[in-house]
Structure formats: structure tokens, C-alpha cells
N, C-alpha and C. Protein backbone atom coordinates (compact mmCIF):
# COMPACT_ATOMS: atom_id res chain seq x y z
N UNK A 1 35.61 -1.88 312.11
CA UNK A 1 35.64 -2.31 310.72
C UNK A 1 35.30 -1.14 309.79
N UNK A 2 34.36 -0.60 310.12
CA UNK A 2 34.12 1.03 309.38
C UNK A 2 35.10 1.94 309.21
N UNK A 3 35.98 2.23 310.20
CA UNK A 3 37.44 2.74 310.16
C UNK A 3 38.52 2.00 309.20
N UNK A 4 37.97 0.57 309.31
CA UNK A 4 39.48 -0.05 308.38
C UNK A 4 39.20 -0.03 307.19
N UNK A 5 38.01 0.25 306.92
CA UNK A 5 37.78 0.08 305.16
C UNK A 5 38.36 1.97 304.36
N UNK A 6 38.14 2.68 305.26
CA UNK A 6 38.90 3.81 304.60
C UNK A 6 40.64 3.69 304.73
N UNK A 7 40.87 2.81 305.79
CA UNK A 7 42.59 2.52 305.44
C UNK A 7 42.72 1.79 304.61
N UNK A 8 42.40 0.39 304.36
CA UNK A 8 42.80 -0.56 303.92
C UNK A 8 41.64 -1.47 303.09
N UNK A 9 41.80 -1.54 301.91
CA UNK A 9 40.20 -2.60 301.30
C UNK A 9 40.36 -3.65 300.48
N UNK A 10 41.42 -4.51 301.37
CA UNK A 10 42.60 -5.63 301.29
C UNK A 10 43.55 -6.08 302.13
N UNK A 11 43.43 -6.99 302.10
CA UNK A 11 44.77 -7.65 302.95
C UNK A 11 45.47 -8.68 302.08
N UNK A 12 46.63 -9.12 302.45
CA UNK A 12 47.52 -9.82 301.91
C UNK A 12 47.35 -11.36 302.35
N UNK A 13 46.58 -11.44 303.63
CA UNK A 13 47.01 -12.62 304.58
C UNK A 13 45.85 -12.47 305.87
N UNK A 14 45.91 -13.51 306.43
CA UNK A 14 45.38 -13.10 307.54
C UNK A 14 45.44 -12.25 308.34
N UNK A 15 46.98 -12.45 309.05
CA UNK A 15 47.91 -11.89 309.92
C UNK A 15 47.73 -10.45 309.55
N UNK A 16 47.90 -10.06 308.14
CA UNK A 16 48.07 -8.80 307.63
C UNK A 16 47.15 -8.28 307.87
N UNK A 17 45.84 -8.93 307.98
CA UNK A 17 43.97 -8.22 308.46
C UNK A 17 43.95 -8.03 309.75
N UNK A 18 44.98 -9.12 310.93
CA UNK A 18 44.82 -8.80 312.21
C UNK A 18 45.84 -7.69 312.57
N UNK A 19 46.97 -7.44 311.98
CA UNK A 19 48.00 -6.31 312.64
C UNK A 19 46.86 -5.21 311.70
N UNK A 20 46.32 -4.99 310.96
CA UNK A 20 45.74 -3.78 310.50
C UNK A 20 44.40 -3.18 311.36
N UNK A 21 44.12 -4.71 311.64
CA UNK A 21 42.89 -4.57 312.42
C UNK A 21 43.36 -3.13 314.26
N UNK A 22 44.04 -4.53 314.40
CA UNK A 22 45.11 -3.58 315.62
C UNK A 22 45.37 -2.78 315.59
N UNK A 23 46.23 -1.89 314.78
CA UNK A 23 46.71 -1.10 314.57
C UNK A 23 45.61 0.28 314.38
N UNK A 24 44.27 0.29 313.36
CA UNK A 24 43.61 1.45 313.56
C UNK A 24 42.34 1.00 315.03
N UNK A 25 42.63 -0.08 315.26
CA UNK A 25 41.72 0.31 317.06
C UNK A 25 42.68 1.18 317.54
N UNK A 26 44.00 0.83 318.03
CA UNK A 26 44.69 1.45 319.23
C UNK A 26 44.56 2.60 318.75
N UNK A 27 44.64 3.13 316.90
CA UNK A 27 44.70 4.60 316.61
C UNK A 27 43.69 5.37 317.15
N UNK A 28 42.47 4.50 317.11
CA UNK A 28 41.06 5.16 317.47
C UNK A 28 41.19 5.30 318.68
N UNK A 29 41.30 4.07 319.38
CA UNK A 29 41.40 4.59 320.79
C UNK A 29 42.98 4.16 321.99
N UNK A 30 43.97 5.30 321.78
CA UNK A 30 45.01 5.02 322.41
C UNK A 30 45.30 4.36 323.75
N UNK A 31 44.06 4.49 324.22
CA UNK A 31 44.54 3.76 325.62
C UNK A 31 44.02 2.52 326.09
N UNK A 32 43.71 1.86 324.67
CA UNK A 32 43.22 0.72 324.66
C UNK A 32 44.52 -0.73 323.95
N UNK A 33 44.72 -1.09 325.00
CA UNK A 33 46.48 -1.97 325.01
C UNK A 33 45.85 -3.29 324.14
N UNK A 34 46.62 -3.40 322.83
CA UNK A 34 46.57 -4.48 322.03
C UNK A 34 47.59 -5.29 322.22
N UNK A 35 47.21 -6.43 321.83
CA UNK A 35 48.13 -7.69 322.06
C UNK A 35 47.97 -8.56 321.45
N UNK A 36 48.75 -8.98 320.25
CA UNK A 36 48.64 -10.08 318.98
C UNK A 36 48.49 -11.27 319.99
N UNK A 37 48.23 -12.72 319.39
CA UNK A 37 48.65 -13.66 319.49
C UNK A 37 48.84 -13.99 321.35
N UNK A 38 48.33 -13.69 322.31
CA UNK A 38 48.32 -13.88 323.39
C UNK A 38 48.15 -15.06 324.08
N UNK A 39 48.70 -15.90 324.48
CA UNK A 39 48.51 -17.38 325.01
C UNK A 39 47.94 -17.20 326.45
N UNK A 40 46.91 -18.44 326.44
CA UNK A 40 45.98 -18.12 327.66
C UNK A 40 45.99 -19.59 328.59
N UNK A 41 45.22 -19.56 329.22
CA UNK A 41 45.51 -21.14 330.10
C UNK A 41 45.14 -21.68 329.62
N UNK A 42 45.89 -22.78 329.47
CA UNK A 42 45.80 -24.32 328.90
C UNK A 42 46.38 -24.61 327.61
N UNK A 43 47.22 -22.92 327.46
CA UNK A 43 48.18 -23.09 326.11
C UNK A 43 47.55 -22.35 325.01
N UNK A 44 46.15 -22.29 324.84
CA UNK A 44 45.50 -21.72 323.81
C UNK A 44 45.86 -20.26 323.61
N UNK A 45 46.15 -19.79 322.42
CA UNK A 45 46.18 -18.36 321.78
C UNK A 45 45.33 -17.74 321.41
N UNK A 46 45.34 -16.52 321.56
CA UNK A 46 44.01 -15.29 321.18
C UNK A 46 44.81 -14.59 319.82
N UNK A 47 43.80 -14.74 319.24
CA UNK A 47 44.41 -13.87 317.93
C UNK A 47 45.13 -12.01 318.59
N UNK A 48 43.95 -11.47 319.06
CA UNK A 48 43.83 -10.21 319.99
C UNK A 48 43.57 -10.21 320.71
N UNK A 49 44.24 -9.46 321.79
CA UNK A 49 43.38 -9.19 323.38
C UNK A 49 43.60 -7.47 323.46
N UNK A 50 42.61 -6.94 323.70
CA UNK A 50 42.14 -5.73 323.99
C UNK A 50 41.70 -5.78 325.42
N UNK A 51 42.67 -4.60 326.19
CA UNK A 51 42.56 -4.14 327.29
C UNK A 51 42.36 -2.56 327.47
N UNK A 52 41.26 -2.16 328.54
CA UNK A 52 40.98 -1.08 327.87
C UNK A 52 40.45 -0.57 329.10
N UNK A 53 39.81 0.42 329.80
CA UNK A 53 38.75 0.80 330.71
C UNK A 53 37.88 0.18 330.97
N UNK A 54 36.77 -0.83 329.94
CA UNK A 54 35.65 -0.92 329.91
C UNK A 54 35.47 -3.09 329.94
N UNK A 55 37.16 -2.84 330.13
CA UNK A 55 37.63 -4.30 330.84
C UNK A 55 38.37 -5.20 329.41
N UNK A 56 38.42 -6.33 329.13
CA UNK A 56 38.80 -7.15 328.18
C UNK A 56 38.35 -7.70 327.10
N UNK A 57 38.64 -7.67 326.31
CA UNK A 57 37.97 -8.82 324.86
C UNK A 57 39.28 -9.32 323.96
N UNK A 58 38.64 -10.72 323.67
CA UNK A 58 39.54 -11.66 322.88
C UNK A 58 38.61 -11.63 321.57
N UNK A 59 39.42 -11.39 320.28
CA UNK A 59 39.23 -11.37 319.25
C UNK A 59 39.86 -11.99 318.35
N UNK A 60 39.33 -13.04 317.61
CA UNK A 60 39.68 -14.58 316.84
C UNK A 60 39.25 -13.38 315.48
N UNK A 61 40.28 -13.91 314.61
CA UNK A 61 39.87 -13.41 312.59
C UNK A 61 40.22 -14.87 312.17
N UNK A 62 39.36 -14.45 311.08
CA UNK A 62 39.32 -15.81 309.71
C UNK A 62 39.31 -14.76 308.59
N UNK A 63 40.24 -14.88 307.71
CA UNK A 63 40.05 -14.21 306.62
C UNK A 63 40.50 -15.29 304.90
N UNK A 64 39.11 -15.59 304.62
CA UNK A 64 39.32 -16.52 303.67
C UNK A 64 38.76 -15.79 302.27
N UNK A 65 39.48 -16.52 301.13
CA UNK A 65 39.57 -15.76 300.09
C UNK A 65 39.40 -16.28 298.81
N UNK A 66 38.54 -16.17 297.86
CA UNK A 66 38.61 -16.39 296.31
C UNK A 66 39.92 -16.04 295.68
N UNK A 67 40.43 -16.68 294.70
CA UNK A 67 41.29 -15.92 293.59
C UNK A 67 40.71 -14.58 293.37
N UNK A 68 41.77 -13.29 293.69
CA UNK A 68 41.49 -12.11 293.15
C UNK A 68 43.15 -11.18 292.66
N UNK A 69 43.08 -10.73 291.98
CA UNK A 69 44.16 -9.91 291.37
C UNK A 69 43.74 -8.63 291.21
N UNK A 70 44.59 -7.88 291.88
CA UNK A 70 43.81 -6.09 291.54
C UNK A 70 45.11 -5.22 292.56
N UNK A 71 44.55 -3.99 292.59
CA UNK A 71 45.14 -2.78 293.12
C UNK A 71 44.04 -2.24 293.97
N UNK A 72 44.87 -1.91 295.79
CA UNK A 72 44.13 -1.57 296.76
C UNK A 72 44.06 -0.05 296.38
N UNK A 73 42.74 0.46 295.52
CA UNK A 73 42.45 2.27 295.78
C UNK A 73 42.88 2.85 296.45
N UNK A 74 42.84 2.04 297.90
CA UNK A 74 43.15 3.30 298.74
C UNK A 74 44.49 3.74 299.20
N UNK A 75 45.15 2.71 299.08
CA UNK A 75 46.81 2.63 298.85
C UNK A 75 47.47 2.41 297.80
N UNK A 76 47.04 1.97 297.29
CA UNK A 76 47.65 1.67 295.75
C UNK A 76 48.45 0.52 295.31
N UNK A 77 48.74 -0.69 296.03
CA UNK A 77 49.22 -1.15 296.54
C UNK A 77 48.87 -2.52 295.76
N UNK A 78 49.70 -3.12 295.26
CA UNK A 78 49.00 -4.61 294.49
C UNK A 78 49.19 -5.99 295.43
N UNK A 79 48.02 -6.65 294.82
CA UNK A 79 47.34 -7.80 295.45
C UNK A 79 47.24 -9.01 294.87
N UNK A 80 47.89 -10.11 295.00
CA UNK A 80 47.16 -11.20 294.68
C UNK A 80 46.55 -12.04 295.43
N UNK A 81 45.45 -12.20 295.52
CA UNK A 81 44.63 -13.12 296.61
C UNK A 81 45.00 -14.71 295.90
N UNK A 82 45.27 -15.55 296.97
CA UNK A 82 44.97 -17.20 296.53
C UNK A 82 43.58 -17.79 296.47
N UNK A 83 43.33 -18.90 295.85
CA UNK A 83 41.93 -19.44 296.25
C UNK A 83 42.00 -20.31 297.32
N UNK A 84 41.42 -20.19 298.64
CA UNK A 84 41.29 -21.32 299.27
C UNK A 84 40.52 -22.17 299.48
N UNK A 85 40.69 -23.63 299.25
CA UNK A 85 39.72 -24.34 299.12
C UNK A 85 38.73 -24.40 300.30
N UNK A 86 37.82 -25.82 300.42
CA UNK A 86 36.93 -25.99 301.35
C UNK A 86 36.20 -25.26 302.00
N UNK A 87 35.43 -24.84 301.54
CA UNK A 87 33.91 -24.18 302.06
C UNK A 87 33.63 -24.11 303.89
N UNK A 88 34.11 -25.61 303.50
CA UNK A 88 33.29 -26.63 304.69
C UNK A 88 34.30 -26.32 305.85
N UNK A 89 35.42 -25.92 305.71
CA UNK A 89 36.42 -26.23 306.45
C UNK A 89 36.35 -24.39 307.40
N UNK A 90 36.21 -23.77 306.11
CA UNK A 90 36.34 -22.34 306.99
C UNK A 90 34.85 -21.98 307.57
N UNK A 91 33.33 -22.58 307.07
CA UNK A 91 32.34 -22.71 308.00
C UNK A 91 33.05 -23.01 309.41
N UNK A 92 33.06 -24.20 309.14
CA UNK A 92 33.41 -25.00 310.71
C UNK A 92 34.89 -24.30 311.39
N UNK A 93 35.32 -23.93 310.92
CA UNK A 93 36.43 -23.13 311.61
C UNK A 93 36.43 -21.85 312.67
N UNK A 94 35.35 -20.95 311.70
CA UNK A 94 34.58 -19.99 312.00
C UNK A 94 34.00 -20.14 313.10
N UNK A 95 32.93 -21.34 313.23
CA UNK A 95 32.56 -21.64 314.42
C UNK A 95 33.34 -21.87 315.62
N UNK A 96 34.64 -23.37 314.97
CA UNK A 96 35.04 -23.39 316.39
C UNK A 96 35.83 -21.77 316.84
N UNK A 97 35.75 -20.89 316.72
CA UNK A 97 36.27 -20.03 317.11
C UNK A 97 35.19 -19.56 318.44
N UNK A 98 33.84 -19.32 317.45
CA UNK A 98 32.75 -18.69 318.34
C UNK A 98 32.78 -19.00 319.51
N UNK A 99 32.56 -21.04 319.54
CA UNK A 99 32.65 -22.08 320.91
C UNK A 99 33.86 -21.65 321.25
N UNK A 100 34.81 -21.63 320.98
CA UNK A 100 36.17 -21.57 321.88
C UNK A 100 36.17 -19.79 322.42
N UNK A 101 35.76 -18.83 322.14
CA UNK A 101 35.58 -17.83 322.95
C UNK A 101 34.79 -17.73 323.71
N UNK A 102 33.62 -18.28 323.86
CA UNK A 102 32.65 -19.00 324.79
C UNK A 102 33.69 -19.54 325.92
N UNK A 103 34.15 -20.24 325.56
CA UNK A 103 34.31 -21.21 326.39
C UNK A 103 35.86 -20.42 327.62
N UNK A 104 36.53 -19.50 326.72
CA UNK A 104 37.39 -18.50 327.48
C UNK A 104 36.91 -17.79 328.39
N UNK A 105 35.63 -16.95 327.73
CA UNK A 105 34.91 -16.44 328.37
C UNK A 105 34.23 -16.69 329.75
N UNK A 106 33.57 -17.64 329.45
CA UNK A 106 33.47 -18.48 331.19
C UNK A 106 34.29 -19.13 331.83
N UNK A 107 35.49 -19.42 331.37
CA UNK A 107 36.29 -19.91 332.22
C UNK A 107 36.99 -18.47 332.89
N UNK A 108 37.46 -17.70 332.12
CA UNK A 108 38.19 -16.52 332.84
C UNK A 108 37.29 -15.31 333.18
N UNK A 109 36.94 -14.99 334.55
CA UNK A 109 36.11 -13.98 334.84
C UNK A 109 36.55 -12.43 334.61
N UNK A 110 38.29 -12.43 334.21
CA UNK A 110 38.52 -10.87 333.93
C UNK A 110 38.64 -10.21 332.45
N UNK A 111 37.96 -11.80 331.60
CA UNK A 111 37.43 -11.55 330.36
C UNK A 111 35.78 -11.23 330.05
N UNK A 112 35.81 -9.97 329.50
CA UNK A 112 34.51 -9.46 329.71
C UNK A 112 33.67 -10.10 327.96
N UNK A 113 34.37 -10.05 327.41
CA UNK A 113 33.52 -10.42 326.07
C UNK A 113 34.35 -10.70 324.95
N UNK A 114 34.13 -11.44 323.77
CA UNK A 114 34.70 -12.01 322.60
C UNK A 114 34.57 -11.17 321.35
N UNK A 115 34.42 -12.12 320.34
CA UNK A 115 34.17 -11.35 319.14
C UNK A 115 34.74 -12.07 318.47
N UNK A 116 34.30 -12.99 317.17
CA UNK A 116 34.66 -13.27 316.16
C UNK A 116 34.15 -13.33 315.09
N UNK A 117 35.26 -12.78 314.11
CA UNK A 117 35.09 -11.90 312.82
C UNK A 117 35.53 -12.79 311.49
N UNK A 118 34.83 -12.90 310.95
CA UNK A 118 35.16 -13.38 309.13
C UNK A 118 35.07 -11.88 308.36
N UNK A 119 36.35 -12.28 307.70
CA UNK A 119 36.05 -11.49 306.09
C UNK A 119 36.25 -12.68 305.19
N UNK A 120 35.71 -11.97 303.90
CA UNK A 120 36.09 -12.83 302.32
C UNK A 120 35.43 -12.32 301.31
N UNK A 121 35.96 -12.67 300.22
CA UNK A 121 35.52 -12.14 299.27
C UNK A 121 34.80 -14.02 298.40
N UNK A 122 34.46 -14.62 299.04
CA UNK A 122 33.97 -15.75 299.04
C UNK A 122 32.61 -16.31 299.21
N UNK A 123 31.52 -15.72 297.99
CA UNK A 123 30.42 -15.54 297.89
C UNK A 123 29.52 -16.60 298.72
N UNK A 124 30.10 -18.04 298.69
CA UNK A 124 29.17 -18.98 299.33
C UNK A 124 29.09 -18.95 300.61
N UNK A 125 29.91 -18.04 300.99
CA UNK A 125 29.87 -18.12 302.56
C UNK A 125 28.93 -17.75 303.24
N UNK A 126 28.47 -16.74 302.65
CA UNK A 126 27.33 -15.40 303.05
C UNK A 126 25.71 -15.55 302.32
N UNK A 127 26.07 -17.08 301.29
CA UNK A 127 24.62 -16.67 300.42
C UNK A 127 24.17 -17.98 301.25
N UNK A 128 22.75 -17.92 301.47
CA UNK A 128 21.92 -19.40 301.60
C UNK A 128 22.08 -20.00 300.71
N UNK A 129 22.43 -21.90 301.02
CA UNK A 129 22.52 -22.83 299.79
C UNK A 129 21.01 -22.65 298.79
N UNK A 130 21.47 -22.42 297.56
CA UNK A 130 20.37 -22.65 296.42
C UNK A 130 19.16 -23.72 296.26
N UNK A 131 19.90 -24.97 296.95
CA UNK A 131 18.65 -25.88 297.18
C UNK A 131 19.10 -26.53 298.09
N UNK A 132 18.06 -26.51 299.11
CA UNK A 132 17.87 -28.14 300.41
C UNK A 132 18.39 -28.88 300.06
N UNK A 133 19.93 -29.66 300.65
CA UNK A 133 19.83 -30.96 300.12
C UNK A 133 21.00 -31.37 301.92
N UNK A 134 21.01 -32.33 302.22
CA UNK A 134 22.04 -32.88 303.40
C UNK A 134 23.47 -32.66 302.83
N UNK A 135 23.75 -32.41 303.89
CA UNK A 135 25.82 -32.30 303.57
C UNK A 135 26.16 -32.05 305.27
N UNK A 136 27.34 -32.59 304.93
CA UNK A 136 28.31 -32.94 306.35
C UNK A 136 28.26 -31.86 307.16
N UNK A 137 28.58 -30.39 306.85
CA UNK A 137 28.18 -29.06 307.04
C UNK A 137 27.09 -28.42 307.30
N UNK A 138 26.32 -28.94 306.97
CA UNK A 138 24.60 -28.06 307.32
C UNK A 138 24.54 -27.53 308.69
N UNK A 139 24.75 -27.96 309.86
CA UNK A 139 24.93 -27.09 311.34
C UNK A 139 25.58 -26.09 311.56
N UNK A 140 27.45 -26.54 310.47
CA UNK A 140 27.87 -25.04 310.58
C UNK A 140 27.66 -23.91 309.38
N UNK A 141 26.69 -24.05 308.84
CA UNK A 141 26.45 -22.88 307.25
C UNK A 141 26.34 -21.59 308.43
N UNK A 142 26.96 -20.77 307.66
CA UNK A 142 26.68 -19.44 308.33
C UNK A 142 26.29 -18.10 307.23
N UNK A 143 25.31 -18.35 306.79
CA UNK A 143 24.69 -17.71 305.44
C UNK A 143 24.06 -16.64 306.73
N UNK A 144 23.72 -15.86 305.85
CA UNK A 144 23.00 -14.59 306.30
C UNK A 144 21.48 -15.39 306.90
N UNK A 145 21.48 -14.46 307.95
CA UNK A 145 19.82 -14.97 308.74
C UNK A 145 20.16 -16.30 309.77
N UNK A 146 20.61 -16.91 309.20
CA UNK A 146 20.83 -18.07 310.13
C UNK A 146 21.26 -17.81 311.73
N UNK A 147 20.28 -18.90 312.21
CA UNK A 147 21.46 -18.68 313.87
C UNK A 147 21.70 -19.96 314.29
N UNK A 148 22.48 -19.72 315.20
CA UNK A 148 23.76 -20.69 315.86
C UNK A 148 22.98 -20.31 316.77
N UNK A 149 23.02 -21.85 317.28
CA UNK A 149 22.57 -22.02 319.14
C UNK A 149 22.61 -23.87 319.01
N UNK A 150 23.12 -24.10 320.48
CA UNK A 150 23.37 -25.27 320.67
C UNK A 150 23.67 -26.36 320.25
N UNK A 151 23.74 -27.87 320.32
CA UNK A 151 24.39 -28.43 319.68
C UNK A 151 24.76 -28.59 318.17
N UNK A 152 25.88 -28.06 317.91
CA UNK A 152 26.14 -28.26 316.12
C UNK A 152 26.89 -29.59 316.16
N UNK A 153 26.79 -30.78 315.07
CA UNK A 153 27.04 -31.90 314.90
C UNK A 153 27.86 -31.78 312.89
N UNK A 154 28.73 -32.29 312.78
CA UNK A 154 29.34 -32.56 311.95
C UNK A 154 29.17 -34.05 311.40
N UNK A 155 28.51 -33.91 310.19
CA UNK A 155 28.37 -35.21 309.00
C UNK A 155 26.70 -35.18 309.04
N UNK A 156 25.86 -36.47 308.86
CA UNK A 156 24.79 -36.86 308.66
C UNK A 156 24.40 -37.91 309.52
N UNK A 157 22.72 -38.27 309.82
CA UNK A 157 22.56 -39.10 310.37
C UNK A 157 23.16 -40.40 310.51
N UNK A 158 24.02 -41.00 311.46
CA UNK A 158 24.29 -42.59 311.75
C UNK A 158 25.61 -41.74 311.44
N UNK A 159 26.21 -41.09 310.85
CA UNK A 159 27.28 -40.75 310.53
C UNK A 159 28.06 -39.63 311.04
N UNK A 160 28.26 -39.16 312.35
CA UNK A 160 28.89 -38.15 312.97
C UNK A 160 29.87 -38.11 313.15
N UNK A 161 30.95 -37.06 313.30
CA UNK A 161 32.46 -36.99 313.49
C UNK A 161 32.31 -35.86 314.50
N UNK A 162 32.66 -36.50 315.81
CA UNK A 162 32.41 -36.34 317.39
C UNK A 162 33.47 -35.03 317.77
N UNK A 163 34.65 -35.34 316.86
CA UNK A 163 35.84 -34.39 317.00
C UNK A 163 35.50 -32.84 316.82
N UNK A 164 34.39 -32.81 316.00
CA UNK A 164 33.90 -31.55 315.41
C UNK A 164 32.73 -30.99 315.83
N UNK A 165 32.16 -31.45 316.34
CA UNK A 165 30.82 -31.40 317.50
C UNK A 165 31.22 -30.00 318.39
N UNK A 166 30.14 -29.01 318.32
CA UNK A 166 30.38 -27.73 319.28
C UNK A 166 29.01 -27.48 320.10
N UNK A 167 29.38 -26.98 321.52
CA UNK A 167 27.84 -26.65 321.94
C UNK A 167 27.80 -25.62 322.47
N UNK A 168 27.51 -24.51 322.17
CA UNK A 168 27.35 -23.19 322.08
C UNK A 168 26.09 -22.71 323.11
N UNK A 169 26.97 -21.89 324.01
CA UNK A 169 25.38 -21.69 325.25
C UNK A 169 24.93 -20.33 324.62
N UNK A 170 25.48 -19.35 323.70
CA UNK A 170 24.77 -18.43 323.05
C UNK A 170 23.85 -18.69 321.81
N UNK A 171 23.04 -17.34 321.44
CA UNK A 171 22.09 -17.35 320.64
C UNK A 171 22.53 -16.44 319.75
N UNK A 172 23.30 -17.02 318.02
CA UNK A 172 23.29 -15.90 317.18
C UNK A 172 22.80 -15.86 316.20
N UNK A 173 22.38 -14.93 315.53
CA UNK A 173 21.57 -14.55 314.24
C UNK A 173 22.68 -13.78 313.71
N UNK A 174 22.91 -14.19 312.62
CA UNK A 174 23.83 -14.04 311.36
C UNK A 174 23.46 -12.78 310.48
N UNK A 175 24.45 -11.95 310.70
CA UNK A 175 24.01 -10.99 309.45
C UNK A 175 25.07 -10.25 309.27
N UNK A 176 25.33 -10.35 307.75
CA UNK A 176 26.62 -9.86 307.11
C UNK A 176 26.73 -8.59 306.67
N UNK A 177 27.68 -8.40 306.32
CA UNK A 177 28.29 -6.53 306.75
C UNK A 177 28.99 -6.73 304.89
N UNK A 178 28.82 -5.28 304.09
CA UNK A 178 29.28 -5.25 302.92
C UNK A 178 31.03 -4.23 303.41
N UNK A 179 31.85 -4.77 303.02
CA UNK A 179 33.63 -4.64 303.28
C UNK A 179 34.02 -3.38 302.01
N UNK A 180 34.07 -3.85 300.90
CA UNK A 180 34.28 -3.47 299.81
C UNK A 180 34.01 -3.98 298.74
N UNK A 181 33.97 -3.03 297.69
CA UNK A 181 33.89 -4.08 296.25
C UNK A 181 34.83 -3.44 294.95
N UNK A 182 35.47 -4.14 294.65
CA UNK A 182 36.65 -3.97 293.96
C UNK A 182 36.38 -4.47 292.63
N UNK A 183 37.14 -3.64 291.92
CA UNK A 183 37.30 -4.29 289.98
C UNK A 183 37.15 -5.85 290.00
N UNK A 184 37.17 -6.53 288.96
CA UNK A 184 37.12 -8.06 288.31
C UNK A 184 36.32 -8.77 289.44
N UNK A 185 36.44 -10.27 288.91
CA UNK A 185 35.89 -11.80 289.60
C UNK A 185 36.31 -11.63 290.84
N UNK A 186 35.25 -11.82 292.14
CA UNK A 186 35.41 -11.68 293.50
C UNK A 186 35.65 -10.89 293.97
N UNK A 187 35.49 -9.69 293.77
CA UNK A 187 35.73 -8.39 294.20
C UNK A 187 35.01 -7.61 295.19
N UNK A 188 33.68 -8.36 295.30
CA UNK A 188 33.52 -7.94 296.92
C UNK A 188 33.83 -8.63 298.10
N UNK A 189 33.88 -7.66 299.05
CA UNK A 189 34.06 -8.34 300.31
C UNK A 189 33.08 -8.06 300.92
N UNK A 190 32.84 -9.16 302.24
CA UNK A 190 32.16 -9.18 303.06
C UNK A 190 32.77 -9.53 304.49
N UNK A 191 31.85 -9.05 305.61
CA UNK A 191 32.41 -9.17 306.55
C UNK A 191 31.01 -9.97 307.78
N UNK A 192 31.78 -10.56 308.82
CA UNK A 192 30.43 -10.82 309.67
C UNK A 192 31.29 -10.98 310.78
N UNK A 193 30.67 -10.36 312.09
CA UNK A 193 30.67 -10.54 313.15
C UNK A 193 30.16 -11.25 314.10
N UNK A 194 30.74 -12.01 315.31
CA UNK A 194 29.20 -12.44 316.21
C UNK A 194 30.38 -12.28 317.86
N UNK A 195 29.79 -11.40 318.50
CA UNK A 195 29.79 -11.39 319.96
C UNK A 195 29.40 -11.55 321.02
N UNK A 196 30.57 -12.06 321.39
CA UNK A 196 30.03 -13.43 322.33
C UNK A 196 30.27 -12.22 323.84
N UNK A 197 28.99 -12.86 324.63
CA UNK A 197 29.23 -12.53 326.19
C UNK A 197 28.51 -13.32 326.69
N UNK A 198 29.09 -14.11 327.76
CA UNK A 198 28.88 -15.39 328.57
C UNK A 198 28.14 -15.13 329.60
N UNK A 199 26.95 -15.19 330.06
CA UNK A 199 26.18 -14.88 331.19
C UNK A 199 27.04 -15.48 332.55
N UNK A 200 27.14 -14.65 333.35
CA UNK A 200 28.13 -15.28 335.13
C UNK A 200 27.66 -15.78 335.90
């Protein structure tokens, strides 16, 4: 990610964050074999799979975004970001990524480790809520400091939605990475990582 912010301090799209993403690893390190979109057993797709010497990793992106309008510095290159809604939706998304590389992870033994990555320029993502209060979301907030470990439950007491339920055998502590910060409204980015390796 330190490498991509002197190429690129924008994307267009998701897709456009994962081929960029790709593209300056293999630069960095050539003999490390990238592979978009890789389908694995049971049908499921990897955003990335990195094959390399030091064995395998599957890498899931979320790249969610405020309304922003501007020009990439470092290319020059114009941008319009969309707003995407629901807060709640790219929390919990985020997550199921984490659980579902978990869950690759121990199932396939010649996968050595995960990794999944958010960017945005989408301030609530990264700040702790302003005041205590219950919401359907509270298990998956992924504000700075926070950690993820074991059962996360979707909705409120008496009131659960089972579909959305994750149980995570890792332990993470949350802490966000500054991307860039650009002219006008929403102009910084942020980034966060969490890597996953499955004990055997």
C-alpha cells in the first residue's frame, strides 16, 4: 500500500484498486504470480491470489466511497467518486470477507495466509460512534481500536438475522492506515488491513 500511494491516490472503482493493487506487487516483486478473481472450491472467488516462494495468500478489497470530484496529482487524471450508501452494509461486508478467508484458510492447507483490505474516503468507517446507543451493526463497527474476535451477531436483542452471523477463530485489533488526502469534501483516504493466518 506504501508503494501504491506514490502511483496512484485514487481509483475509479473497485476493480480499478484491485488491478492497481496487482499490478505494483508483481512490479515490486516479479516472481510473485498474481491472479485476479480466482475461483476456489465450492465455487467461491478470491479477489487475488498471490503465489510466490514464501507460499500463498488470498486477498479480498472493499473499496467504498463518499461523493468526491477532483484530479489524481499524481497522474493527473480526473475523478468522480459516487456516494455509496449504507454504512452498515460495507461494515458487515468487510467482515464477511475476514470470516470467509478464515474459513479458506483452514480448509485449504497450501494456503498460507489472507488479508483483507478496506479503503475509503468515508469518514464513519474509521471514527468511533459519537455516542453509545444499540444499532443492528454494533458487532460489525470497525472504527479504529476495536477488535473482532468471535461470535459477531447482526440486529439487537430477541431480534437477530442468523444469515449474517460470523464466527471468527482470530483475534483483531483495528487500526487504520492514512491513504491520501486530496482537495475538497472527503478527500482523505484511509486504509485498514487485517491478516488473517489460521493456526493448523
Amino acid at each position: 500500500m506504501a508503494e501504491l500511494i506514490g502511483r496512484r491516490a485514487v481509483f475509479h472503482s473497485e476493480a480499478d484498486f484491485q488491478h492497481a493493487f496487482a499490478w505494483t506487487l508483481h512490479s515490486m516483486q516479479p516472481s510473485t504470480e498474481v491472479r485476479l478473481e480466482v475461483r476456489q472450491a465450492g465455487g467461491e472467488r478470491v479477489d487475488l491470489l498471490c503465489c510466490g516462494p514464501q507460499g500463498r495468500t488470498a486477498i479480498e478489497f472493499k473499496y467504498f466511497t463518499s461523493r468526491w470530484d477532483g484530479t489524481d496529482p499524481v497522474i493527473g487524471e480526473q475523478f468522480r467518486l459516487r456516494e455509496h450508501a449504507a454504512d452498515d452494509l460495507a461494515r458487515r461486508n468487510f467482515i464477511f470477507d475476514v470470516a470467509r478467508l478464515e474459513g479458506l484458510c483452514a480448509a485449504d492447507p497450501t494456503l498460507t495466509n489472507g488479508f483483507a483490505i478496506i479503503l475509503t474516503n468515508h469518514q464513519p468507517l474509521w471514527a468511533p460512534p459519537s455516542r453509545p446507543r444499540l444499532t443492528r451493526d454494533q458487532h460489525f463497527r470497525i472504527h479504529e481500536g476495536r477488535t473482532l474476535t468471535g461470535t459477531l451477531r447482526w440486529g439487537t436483542e430477541g431480534s437477530y438475522y442468523m444469515d449474517n452471523e460470523r464466527n471468527l477463530i482470530g483475534r483483531y485489533t483495528l487500526a487504520w492506515n492514512d491513504y491520501t488526502r486530496l482537495e475538497g469534501v472527503n478527500g482523505q483516504f484511509r486504509w485498514l488491513g487485517v491478516g488473517i493466518r489460521v493456526p493448523r
